[in-house]
Protein backbone atom coordinates (compact mmCIF):
# COMPACT_ATOMS: atom_id res chain seq x y z
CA UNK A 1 -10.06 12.46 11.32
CA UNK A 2 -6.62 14.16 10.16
CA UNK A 3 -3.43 12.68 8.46
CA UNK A 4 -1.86 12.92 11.67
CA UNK A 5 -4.57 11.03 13.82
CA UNK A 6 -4.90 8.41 11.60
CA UNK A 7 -0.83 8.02 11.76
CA UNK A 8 -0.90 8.61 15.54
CA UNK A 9 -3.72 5.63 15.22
CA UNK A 10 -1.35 3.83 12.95
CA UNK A 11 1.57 4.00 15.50
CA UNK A 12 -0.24 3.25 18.89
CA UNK A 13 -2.03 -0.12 16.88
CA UNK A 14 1.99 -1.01 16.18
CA UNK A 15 2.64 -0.34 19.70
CA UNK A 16 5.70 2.55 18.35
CA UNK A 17 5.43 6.69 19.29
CA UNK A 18 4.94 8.92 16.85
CA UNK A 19 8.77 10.22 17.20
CA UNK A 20 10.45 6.86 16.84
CA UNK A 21 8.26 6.33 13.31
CA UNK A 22 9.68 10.31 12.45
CA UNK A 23 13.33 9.11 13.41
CA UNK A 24 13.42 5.90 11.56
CA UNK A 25 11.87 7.89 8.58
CA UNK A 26 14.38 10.64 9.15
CA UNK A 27 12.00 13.41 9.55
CA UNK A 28 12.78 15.91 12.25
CA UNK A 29 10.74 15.84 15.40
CA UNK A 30 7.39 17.18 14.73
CA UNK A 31 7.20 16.97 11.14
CA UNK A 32 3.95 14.62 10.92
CA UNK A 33 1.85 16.90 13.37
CA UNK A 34 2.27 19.83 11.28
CA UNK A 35 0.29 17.76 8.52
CA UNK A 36 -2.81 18.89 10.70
CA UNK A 37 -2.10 22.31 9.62
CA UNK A 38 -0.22 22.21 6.21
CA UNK A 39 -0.46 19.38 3.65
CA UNK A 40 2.57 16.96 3.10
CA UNK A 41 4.36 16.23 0.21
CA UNK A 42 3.24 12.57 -1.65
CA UNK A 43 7.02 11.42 -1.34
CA UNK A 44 6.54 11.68 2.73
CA UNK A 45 2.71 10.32 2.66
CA UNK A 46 4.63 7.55 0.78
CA UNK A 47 7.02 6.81 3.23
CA UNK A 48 4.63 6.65 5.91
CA UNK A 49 2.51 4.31 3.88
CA UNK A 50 5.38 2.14 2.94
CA UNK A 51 6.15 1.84 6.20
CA UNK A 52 2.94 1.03 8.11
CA UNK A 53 2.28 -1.56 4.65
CA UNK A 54 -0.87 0.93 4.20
CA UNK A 55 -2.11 2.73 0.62
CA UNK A 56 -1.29 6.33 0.36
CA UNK A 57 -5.50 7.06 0.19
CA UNK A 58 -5.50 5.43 3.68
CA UNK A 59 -3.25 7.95 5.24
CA UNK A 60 -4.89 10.79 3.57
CA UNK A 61 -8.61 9.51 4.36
CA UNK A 62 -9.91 9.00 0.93
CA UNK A 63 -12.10 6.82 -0.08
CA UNK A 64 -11.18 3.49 -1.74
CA UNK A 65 -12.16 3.44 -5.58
CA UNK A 66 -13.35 0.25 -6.64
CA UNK A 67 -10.60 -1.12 -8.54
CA UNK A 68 -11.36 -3.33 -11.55
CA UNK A 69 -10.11 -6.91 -11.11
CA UNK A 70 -7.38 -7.68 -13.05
CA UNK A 71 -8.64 -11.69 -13.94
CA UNK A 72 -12.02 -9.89 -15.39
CA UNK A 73 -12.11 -11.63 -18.94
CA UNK A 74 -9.47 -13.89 -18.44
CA UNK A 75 -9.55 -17.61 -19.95
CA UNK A 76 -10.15 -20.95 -17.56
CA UNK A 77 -6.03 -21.57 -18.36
CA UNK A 78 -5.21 -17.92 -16.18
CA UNK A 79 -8.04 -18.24 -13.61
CA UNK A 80 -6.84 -21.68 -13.09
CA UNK A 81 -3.43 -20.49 -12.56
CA UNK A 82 -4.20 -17.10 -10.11
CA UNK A 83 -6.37 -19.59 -8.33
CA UNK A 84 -3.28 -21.65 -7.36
CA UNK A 85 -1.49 -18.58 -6.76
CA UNK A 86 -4.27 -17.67 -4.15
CA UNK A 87 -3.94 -20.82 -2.66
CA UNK A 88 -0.15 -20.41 -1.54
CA UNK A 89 -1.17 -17.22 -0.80
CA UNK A 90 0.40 -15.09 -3.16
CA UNK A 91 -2.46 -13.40 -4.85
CA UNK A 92 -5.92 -12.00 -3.74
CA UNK A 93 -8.56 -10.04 -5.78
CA UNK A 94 -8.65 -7.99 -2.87
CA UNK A 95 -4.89 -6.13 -3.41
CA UNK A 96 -4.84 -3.30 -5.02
CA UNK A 97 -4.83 -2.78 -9.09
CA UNK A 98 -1.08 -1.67 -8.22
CA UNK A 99 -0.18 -4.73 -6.35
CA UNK A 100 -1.61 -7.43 -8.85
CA UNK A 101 0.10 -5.41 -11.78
CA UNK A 102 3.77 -6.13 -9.86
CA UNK A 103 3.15 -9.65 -9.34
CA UNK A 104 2.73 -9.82 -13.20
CA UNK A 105 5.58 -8.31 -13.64
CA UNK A 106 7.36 -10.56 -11.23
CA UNK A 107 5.49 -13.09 -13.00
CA UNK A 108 6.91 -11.94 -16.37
CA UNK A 109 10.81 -11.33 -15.60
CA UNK A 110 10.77 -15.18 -13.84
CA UNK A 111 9.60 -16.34 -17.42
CA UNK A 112 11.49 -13.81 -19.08
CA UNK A 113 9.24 -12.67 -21.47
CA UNK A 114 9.24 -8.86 -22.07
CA UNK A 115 6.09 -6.54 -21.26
């Protein structure tokens, strides 16, 4: 399957055409179809991405990496607190390396300490 099928898959599962995504992204008409044929720029596979809440390697077919989990080491004091965290729902082993890194970050500037 293509960038553009799995986007065309993406849009009919959010119930929106492929030319309303391409307007709201302000691409011209027929942009994403023409990724069948000639590879898009990251900066557009990113906007995409962003806006279907998908990873980039989703759009573009590629296999997931195993991603190492950021609590691997960690003492009882930070398991105990990502538990909690996973409890209110704010943090799963299961996002992305990427996605734990900015909640730490979040997690950082709220108790202003620098990196």
């Amino acid at each position: 399957m293509g960038v553009y099928d799995r986007i065309k898959n993406l849009c009919k599962q959010n119930n929106i055409s492929v030319l309303k995504m391409e307007t709201e992204l302000e691409f011209t008409s027929g942009t994403v179809s023409k990724w069948n044929k000639h590879k898009p720029s990251y900066d557009r596979v990113r906007k995409v991405a962003d806006y279907f809440n998908v990873s980039v390697e989703h759009i573009l077919g590629e296999e997931q990496k195993e991603t190492p989990s950021l609590l691997e080491g960690a003492n009882e004091n930070t398991l105990t607190f990502f538990k909690e965290l996973e409890k209110m729902g704010l943090f799963s082993e299961d996002m992305s390396m990427e996605e734990q890194e900015y909640l730490i970050n979040i997690i950082k500037v709220a108790m202003k300490k620098p990196n």
